[in-house]
Protein backbone atom coordinates (compact mmCIF):
# COMPACT_ATOMS: atom_id res chain seq x y z
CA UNK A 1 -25.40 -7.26 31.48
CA UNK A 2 -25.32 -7.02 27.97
CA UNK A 3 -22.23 -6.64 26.01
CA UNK A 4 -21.39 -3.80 24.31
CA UNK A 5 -21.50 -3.29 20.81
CA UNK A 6 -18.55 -4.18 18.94
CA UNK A 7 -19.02 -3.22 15.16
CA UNK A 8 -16.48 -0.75 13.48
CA UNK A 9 -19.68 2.00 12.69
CA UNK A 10 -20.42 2.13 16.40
CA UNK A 11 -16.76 3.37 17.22
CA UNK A 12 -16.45 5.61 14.06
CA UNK A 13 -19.55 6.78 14.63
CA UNK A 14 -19.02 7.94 18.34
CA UNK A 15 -15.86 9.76 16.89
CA UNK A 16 -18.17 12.58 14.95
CA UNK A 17 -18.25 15.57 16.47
CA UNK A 18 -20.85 16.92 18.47
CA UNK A 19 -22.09 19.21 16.16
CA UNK A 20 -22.93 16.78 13.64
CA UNK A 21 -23.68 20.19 11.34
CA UNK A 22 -19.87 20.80 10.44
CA UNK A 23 -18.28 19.62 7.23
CA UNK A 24 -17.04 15.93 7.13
CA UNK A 25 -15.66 16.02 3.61
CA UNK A 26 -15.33 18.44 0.60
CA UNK A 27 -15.12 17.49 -2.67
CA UNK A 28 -12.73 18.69 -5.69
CA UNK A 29 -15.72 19.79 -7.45
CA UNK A 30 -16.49 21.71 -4.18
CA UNK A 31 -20.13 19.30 -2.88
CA UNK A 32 -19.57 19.03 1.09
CA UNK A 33 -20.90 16.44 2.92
CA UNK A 34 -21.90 17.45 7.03
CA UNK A 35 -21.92 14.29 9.55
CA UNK A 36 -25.50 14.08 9.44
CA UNK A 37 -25.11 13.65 6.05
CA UNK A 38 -23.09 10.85 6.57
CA UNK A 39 -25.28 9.55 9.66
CA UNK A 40 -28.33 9.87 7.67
CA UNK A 41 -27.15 8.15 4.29
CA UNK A 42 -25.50 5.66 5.93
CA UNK A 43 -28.58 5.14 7.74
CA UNK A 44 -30.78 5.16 4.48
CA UNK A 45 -28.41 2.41 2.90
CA UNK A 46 -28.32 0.34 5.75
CA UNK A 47 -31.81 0.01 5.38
CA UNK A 48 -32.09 -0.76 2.17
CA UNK A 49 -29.12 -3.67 2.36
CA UNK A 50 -31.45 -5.18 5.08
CA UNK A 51 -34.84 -4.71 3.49
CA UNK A 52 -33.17 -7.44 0.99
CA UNK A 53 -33.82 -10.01 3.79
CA UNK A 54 -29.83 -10.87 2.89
CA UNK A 55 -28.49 -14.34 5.07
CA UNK A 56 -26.10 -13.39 7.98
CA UNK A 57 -22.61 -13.14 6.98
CA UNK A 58 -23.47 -11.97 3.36
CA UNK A 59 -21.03 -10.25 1.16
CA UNK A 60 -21.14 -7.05 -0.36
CA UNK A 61 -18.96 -6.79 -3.52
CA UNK A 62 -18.26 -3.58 -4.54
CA UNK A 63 -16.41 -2.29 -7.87
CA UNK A 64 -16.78 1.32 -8.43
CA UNK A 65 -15.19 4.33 -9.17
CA UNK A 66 -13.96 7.02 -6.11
CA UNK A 67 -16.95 8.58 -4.73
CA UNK A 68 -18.02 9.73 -1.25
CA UNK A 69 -21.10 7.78 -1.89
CA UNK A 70 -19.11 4.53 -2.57
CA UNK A 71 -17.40 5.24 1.04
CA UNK A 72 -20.91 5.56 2.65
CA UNK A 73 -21.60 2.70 1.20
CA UNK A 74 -19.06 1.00 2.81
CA UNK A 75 -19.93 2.58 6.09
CA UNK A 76 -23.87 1.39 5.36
CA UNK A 77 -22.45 -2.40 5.07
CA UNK A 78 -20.65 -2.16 8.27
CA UNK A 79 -23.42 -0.25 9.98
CA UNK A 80 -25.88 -3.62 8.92
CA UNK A 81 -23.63 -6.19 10.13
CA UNK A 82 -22.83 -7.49 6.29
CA UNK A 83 -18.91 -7.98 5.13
CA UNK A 84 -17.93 -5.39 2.58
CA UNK A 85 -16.08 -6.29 -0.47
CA UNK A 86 -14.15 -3.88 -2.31
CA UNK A 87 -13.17 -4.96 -5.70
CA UNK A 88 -9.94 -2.86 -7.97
CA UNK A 89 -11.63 -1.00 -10.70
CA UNK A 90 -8.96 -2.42 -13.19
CA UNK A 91 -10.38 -5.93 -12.78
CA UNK A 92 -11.86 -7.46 -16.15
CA UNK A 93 -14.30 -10.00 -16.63
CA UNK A 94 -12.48 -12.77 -15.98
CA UNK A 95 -11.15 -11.58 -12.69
CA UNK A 96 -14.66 -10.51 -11.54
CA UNK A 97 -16.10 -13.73 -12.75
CA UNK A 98 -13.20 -15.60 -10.36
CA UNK A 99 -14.00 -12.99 -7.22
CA UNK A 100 -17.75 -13.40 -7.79
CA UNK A 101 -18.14 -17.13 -8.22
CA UNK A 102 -15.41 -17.58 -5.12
CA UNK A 103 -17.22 -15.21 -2.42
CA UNK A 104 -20.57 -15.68 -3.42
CA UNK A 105 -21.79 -12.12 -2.46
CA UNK A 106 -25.59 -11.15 -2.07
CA UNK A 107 -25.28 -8.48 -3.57
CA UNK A 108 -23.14 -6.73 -6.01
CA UNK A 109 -22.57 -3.04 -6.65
CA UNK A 110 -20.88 -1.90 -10.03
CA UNK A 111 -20.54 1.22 -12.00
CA UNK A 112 -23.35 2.11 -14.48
CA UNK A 113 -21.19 1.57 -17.73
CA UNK A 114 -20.27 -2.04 -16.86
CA UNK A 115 -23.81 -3.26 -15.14
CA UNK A 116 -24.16 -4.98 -18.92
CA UNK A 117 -20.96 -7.63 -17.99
CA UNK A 118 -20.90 -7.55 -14.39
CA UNK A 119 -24.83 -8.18 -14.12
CA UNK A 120 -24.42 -11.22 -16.38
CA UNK A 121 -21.85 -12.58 -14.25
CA UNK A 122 -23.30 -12.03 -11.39
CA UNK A 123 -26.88 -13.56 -11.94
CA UNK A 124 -25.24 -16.45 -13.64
CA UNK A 125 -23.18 -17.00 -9.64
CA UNK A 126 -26.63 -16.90 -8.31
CA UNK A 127 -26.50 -13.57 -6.90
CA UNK A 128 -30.03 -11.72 -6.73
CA UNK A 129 -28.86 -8.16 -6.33
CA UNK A 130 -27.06 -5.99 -8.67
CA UNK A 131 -27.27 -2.23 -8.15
CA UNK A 132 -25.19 0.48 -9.85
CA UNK A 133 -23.78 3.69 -8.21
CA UNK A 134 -21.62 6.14 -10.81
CA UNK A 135 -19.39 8.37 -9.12
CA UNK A 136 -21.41 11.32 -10.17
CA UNK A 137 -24.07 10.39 -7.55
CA UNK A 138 -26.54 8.47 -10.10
CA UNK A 139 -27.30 4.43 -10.26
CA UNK A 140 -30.43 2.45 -8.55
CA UNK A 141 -28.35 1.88 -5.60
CA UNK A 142 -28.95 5.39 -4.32
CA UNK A 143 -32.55 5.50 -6.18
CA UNK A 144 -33.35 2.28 -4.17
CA UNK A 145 -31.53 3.97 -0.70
CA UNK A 146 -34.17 6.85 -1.02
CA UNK A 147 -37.11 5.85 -0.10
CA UNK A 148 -35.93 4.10 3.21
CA UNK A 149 -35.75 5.61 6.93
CA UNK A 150 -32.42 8.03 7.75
CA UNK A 151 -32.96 6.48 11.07
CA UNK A 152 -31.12 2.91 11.54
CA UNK A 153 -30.23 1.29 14.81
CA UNK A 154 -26.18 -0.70 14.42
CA UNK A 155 -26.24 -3.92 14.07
CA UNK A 156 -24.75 -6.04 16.89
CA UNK A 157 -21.04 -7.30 15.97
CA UNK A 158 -18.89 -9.10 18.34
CA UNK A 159 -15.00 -8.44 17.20
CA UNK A 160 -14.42 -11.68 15.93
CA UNK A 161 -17.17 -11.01 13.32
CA UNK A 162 -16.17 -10.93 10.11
CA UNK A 163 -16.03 -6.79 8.78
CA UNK A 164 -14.38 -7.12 4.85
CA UNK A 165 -12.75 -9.78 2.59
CA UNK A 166 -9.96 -8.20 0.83
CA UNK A 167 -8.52 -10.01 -2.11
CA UNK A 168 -4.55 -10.14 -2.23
CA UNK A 169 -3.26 -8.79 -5.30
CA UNK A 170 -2.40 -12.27 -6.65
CA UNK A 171 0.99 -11.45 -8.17
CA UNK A 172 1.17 -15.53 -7.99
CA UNK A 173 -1.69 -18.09 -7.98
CA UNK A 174 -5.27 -17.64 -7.42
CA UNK A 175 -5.97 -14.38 -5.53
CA UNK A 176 -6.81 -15.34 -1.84
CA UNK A 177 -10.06 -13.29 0.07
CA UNK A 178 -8.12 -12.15 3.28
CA UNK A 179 -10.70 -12.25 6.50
CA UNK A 180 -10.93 -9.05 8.28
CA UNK A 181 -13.12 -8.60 11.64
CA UNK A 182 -14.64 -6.07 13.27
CA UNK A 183 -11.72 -6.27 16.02
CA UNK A 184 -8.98 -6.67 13.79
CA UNK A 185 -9.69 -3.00 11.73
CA UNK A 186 -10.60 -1.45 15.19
CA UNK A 187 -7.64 -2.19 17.13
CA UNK A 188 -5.17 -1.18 14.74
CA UNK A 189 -7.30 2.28 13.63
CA UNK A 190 -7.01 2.67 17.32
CA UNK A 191 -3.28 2.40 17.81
CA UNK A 192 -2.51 4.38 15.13
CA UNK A 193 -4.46 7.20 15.85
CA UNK A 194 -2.54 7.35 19.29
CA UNK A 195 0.76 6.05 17.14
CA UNK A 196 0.49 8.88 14.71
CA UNK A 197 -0.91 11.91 17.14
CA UNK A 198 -4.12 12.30 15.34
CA UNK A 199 -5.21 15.54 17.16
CA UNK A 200 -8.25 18.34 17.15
CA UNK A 201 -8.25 20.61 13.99
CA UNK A 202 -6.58 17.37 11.77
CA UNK A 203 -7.85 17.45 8.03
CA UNK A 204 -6.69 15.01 5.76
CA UNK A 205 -6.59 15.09 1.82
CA UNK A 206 -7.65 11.74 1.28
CA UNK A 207 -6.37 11.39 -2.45
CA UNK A 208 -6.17 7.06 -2.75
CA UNK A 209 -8.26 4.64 -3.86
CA UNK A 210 -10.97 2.97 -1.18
CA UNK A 211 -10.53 -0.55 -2.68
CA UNK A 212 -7.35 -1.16 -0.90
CA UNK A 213 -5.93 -1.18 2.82
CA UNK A 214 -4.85 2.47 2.38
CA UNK A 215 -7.44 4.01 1.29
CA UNK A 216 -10.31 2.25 2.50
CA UNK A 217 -8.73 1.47 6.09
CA UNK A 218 -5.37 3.50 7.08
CA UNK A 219 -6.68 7.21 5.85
CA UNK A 220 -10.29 6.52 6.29
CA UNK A 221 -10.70 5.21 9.92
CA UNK A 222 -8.22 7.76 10.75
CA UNK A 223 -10.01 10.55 9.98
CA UNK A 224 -13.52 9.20 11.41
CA UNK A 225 -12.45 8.02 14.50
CA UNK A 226 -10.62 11.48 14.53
CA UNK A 227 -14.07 13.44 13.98
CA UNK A 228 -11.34 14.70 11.24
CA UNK A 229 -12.85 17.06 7.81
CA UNK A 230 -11.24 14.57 4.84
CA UNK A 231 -10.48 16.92 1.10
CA UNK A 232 -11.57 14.45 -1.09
CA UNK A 233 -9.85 13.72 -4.07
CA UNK A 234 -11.44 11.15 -6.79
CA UNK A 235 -8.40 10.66 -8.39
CA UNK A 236 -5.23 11.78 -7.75
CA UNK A 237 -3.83 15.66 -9.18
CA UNK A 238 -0.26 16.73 -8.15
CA UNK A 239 -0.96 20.52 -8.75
CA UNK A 240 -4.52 19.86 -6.89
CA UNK A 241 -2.86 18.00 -3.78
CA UNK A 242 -0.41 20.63 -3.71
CA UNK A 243 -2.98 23.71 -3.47
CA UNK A 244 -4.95 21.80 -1.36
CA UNK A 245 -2.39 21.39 1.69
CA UNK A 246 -2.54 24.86 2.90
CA UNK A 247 -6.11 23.91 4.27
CA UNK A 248 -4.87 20.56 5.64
CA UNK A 249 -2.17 19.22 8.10
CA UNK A 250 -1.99 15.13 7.25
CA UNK A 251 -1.60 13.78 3.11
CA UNK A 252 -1.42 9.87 2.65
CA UNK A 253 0.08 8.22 -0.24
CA UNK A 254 2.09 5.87 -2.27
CA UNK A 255 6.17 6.13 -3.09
CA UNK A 256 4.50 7.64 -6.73
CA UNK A 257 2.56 10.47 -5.62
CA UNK A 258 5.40 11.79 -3.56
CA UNK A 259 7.88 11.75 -6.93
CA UNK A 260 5.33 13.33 -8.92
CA UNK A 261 4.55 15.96 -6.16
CA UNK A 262 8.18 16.70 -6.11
CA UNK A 263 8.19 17.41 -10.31
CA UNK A 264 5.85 20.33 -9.47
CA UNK A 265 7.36 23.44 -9.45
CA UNK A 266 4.41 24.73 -6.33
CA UNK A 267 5.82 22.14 -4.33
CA UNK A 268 7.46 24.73 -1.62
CA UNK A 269 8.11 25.21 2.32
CA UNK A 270 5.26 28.32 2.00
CA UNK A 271 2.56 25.43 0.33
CA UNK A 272 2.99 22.86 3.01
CA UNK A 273 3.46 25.93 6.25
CA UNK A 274 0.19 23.77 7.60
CA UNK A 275 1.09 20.38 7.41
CA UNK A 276 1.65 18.42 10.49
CA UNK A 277 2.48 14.68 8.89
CA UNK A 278 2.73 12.97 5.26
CA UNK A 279 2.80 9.33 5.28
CA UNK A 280 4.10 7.09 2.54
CA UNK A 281 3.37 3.19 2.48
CA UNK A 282 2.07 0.21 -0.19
CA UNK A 283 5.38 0.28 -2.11
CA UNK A 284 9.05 1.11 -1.01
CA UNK A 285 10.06 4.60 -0.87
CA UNK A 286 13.57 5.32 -2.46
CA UNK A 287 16.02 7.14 0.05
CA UNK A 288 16.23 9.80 -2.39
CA UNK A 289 12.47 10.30 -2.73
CA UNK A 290 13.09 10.63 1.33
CA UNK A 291 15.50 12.85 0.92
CA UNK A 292 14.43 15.25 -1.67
CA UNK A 293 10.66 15.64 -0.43
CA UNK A 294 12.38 17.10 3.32
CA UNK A 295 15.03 19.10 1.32
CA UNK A 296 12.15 20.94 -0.33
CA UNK A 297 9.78 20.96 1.81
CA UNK A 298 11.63 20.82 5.00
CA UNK A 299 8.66 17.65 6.14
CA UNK A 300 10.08 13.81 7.03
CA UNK A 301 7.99 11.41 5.21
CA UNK A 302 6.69 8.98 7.45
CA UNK A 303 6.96 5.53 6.21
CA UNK A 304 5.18 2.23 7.54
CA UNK A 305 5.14 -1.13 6.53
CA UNK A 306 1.33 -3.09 6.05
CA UNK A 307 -0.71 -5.99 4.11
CA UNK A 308 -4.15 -6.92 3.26
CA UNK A 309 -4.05 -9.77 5.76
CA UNK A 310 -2.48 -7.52 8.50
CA UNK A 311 -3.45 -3.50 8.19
CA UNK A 312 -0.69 -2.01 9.75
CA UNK A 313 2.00 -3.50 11.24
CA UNK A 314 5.10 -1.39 11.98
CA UNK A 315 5.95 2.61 11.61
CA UNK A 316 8.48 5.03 12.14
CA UNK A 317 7.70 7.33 14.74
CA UNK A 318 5.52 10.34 14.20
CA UNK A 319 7.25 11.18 18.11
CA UNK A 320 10.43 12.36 17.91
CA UNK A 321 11.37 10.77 21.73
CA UNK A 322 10.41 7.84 20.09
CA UNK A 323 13.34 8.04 17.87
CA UNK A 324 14.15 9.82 13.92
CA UNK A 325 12.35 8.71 10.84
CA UNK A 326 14.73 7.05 9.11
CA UNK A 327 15.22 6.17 5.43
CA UNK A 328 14.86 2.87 4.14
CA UNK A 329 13.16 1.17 7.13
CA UNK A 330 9.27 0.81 7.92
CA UNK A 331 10.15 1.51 11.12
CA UNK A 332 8.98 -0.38 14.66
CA UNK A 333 6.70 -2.61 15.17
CA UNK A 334 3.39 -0.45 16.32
CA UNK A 335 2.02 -1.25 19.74
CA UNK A 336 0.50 -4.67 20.70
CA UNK A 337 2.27 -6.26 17.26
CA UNK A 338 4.61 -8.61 18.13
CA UNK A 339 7.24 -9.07 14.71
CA UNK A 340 9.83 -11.19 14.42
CA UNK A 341 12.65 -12.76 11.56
CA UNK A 342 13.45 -16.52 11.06
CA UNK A 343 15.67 -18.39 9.33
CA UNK A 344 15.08 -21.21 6.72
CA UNK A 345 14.63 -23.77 9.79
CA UNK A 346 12.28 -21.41 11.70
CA UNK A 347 14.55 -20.51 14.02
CA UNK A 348 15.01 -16.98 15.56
CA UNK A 349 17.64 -15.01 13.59
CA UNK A 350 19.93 -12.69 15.56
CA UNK A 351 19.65 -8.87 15.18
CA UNK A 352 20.67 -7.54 11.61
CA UNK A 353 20.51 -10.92 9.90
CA UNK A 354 17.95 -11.15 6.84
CA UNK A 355 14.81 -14.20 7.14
CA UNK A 356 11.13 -14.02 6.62
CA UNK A 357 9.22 -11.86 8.74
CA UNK A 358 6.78 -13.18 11.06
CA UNK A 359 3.70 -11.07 13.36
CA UNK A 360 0.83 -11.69 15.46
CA UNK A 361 -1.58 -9.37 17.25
CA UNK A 362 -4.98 -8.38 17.50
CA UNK A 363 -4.79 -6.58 14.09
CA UNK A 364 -3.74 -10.10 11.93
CA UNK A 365 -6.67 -11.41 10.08
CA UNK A 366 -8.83 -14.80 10.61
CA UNK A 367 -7.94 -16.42 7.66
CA UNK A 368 -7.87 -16.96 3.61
CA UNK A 369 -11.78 -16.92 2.39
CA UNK A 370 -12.56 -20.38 2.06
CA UNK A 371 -8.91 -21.80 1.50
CA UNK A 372 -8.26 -23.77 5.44
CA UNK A 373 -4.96 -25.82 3.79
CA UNK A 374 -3.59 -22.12 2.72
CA UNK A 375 -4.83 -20.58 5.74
CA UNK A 376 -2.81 -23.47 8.60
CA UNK A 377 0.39 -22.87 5.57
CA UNK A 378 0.69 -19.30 6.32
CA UNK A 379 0.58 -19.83 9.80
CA UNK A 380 3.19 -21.40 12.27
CA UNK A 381 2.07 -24.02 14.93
CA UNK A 382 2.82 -21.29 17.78
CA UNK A 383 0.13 -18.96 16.06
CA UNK A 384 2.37 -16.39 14.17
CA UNK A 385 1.55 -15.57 10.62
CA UNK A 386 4.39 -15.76 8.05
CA UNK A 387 4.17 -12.53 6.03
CA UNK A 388 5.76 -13.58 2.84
CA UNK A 389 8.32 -10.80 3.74
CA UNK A 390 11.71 -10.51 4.03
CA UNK A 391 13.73 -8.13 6.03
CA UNK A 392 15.80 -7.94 9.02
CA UNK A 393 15.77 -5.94 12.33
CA UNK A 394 18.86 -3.81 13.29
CA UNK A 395 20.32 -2.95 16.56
CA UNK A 396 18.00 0.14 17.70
CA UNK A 397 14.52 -1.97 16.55
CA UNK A 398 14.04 -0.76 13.01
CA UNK A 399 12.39 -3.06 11.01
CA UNK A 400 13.90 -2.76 6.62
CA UNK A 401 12.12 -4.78 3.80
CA UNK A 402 14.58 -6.04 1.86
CA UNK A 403 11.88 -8.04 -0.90
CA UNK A 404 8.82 -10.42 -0.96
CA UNK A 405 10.26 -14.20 -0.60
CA UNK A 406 9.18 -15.63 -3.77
CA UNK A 407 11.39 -12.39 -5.34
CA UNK A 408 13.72 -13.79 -3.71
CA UNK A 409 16.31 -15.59 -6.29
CA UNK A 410 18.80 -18.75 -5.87
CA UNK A 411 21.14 -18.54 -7.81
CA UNK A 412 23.48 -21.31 -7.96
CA UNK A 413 22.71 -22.27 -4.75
CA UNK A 414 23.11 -18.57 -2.92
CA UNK A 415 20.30 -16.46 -1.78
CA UNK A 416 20.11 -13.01 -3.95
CA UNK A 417 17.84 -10.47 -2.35
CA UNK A 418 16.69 -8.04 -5.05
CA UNK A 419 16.08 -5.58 -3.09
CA UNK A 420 19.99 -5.16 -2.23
CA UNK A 421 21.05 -4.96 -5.54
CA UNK A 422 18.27 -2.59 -6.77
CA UNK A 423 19.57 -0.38 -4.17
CA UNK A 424 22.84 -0.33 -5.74
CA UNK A 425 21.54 0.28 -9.20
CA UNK A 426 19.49 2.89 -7.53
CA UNK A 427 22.22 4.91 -6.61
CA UNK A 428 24.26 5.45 -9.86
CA UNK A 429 24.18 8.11 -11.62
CA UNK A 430 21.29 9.16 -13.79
CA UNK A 431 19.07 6.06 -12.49
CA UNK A 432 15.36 6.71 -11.58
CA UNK A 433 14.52 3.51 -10.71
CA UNK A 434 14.95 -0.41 -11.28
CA UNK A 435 13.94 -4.08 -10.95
CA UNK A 436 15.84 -7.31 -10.51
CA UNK A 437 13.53 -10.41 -11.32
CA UNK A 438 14.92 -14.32 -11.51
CA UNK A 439 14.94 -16.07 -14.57
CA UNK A 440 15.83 -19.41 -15.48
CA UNK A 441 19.21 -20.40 -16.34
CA UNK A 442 20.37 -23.99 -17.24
CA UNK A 443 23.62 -23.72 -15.25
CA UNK A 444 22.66 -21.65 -12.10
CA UNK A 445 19.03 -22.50 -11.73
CA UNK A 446 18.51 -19.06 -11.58
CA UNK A 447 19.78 -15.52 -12.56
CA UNK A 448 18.87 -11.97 -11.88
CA UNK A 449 18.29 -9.87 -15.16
CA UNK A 450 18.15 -6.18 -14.03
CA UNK A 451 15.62 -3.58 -15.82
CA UNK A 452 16.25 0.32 -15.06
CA UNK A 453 14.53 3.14 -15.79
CA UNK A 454 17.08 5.98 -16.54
CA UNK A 455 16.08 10.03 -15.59
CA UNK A 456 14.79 12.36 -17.85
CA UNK A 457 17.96 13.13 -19.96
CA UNK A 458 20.27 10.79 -18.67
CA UNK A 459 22.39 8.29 -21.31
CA UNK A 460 22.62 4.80 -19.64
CA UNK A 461 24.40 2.01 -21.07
CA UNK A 462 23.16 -1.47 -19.51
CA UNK A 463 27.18 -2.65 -19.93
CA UNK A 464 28.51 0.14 -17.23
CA UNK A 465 25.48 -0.65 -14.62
CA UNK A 466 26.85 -4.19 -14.80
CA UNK A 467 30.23 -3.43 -14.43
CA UNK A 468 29.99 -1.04 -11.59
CA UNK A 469 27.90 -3.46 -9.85
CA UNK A 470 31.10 -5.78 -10.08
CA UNK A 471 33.35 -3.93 -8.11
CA UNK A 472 30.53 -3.41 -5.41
CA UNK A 473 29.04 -6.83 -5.13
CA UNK A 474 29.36 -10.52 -4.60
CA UNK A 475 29.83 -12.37 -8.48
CA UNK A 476 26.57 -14.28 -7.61
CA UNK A 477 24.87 -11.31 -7.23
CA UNK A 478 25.59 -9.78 -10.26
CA UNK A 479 22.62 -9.60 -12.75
CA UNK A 480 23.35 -11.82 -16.10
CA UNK A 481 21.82 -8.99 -17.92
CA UNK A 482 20.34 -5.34 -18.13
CA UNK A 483 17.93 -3.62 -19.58
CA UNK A 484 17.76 0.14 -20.03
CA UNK A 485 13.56 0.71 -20.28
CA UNK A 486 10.98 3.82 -20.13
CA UNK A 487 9.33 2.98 -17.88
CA UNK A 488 8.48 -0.56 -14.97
CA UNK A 489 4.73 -1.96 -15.40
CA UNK A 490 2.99 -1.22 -12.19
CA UNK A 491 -0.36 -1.96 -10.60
CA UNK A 492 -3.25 0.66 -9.38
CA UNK A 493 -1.26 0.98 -5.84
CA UNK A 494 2.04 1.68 -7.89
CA UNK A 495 3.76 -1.72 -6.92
CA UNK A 496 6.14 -2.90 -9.78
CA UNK A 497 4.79 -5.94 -11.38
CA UNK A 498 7.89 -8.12 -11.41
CA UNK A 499 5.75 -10.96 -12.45
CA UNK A 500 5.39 -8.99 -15.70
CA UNK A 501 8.92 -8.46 -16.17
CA UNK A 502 9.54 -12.23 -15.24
CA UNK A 503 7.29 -13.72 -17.70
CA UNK A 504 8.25 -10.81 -20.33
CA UNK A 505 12.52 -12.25 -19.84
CA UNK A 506 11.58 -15.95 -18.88
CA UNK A 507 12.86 -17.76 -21.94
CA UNK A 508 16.11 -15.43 -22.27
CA UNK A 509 18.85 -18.59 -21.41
CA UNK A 510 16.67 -20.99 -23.08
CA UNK A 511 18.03 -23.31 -25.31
């Protein structure tokens, strides 16, 4: 008997509806796209990938802007059995040069305006094919895709095949290609779509970018398995989102999108009346982002906790028997993830006590891209991958974050979680936001400098944050010094860079 096909297009695909006729996804500037559009074009691309007589296993690197033809794209390299490679749109040439010459893809797919650079690199890495695709539905890609069949058989995939490299974020090092199968993006889509009640009717306003877990993964395998229409949004528009939720029940986003939603005035209980579920993830969400969006809107944000080497790994409950959303936590581990904290020796920790965070399950990816010594590093000899994370678990199962472990600082010997003393700065008075980064000191080691972001208005004096964190916290815990800023640097997913902000107050106790 043969086995059945396991690539990620067959189960998306058998998700469509049956009449393929209906809308799949709507543009902003109001193009709609049926299934069979998306059957057929996906079909048409496929073709063309394999008419290129491309080795098995080849890479597809992809850096383009937001388009519904870069996500059929996407689909088209899954459908042939090739691994997709989506690459951030803010990467320069040196970046591209690194991600090029380290995955050696087959083929590369870049925007019109950059095919100049990116070409260049490209053919220099030994890669034949360079196509371009703009996000206004021009570039040879699509030229090329034309004159092949809209009829394509799948391509058999077994689910440990590989599906997608996605490149970590590098905030330290080299950036390292995280392996992603067929299995591992299946199996979690699956679970969440049971996790989150994904039902009939569903439409989701898909307003992220595809080159990252989120976007490409989370809110688009959601809605195809779901057979759900997506409102596509090519970048994101606060007033747009807004007007677009009374013709859709589930919005996706990052902590950012949620605060600028809330500085909209149209942002009321009448424009949401049809939502069923907003979920917030890829950065932490403050409390009182929490709190304000259900004040005004009278919706719980629903926040989880992922990576690029994991998809999703824990949520809070979109099922209220399952327990209350609660601020501040990611959350339970999501069925079939197995998560737990360690101490410095590796050993268990007991319930409430902060360590690294540690999962397995079928949703944890193969391995770094050609790095075996970091891949056996990140993981322990029993199997279970160390996330980089720390956090603790409290008495009821909710998982908190409480910071990355190389944020975390040692100060004169003592461990100083940043993310505990943020959330002290967070709550004074007239503070939007802030960051504690170490520095190095020639007594401690060590230090925590603190940089805040004040709200629109507010007067902030870095000497009273300091001295109200004194009568709160632990000496050691208290920043050495404060900024007051504008604004935190950030990246494209609205993470703060605290590697910017370390490098920018590195040399402050030196000499």
């Amino acid at each position: 008997m043969s086995t059945p096909n396991q690539n990620l297009f067959a189960a998306l695909r058998a998700g469509f509806p049956a009449d393929l006729d209906t809308i799949a996804v709507e543009t902003d500037d109001e193009l709609a796209y049926s299934w069979r559009d998306i059957e057929r074009a996906t079909a048409m691309l496929a073709n063309l990938l394999q008419s290129l007589q491309l080795p098995e296993g080849s890479r597809i690197a992809v850096q383009v802007e937001k388009s519904v033809e870069a996500m059929l794209l996407y689909l088209a390299t899954l459908r042939a059995g090739y691994v997709f490679l989506p690459l951030n749109t803010a990467y320069q040439s040196a970046e591209i040069e690194y991600f090029i010459g380290n995955a050696e893809p087959a083929v590369v797919v870049c925007t019109p305006k950059n095919f100049g650079w990116v070409s260049k690199i490209a053919f220099q890495a030994g890669t034949h094919n360079v196509f371009t695709l703009g996000d206004d539905r021009t570039g040879s890609l699509l030229d090329r895709a034309a004159v092949h069949s809209d009829r394509h058989e799948i391509a058999q995939r077994s689910a440990d095949d590989l599906a997608a490299i996605l490149y970590t974020s590098g905030t330290t090092g080299r950036s390292k290609g995280a392996m992603l199968t067929h299995g591992n993006l299946l199996s979690n889509a699956q679970v969440l779509k049971d996790y989150w009640g994904w039902q009939s009717g569903d439409v989701l306003i898909h307003a992220l970018p595809i080159f990252h877990v989120h976007g490409l993964f989370v809110a688009l395998h959601g809605a195809l398995l779901n057979g759900s229409t997506m409102l596509w949004q090519a970048k994101f528009d606060p007033k747009k989102a807004i007007a677009a939720m009374s013709r859709a029940t589930i919005f996706m986003g990052v902590p950012t999108l949620y605060v600028r939603m809330l500085a909209e005035p149209a942002l009321t209980r009448e424009a949401v009346r049809t939502m069923r579920l907003f979920i917030a993830g890829s950065a932490p969400l403050l409390p009182e982002t929490f709190n304000a969006w259900r004040e005004r809107t009278g919706h719980t944000i629903l926040e989880r906790y992922g990576m690029s080497e994991t998809v999703m790994l824990t949520s809070n409950p979109y099922d209220a028997k399952l327990g209350e959303r609660r601020a501040g936590t990611v959350g339970f581990p999501l069925p079939g993830v197995q998560l737990r904290v360690v101490g410095d020796d590796g050993g268990e920790l007991p319930t409430g006590e902060i360590g690294g965070i540690q999962v397995k399950g079928p949703n944890v990816f193969k391995g770094y891209w050609r790095m075996p010594e970091k891949t056996a590093e990140e993981f322990t000899s029993d199997g279970w991958f160390r996330t980089g994370d720390v956090g603790k678990v409290d008495e009821r199962g909710y998982v908190s974050i409480v910071g990355r472990s190389k944020d975390l600082i040692i100060s004169g010997g003592y461990n100083v979680y940043p993310a505990e003393v943020e959330g002290y700065i967070n709550e004074m008075p007239g503070v939007a936001e802030s960051a504690l980064v170490g520095v190095p000191h020639p007594d401690f080691g060590e230090v925590g400098v603190a940089v805040v972001v004040g709200k629109s208005g507010a007067s902030l004096q870095a000497e009273d944050i300091i001295a109200s964190l004194k009568a709160r916290l632990a000496n050691f815990k208290i920043p050495k010094r404060c900024f007051v800023v504008e604004e935190l640097p950030r990246n494209t997913m609205g993470k703060v860079q605290k590697n910017l902000l370390r490098e920018q107050h590195k040399a402050l106790f030196q000499g």
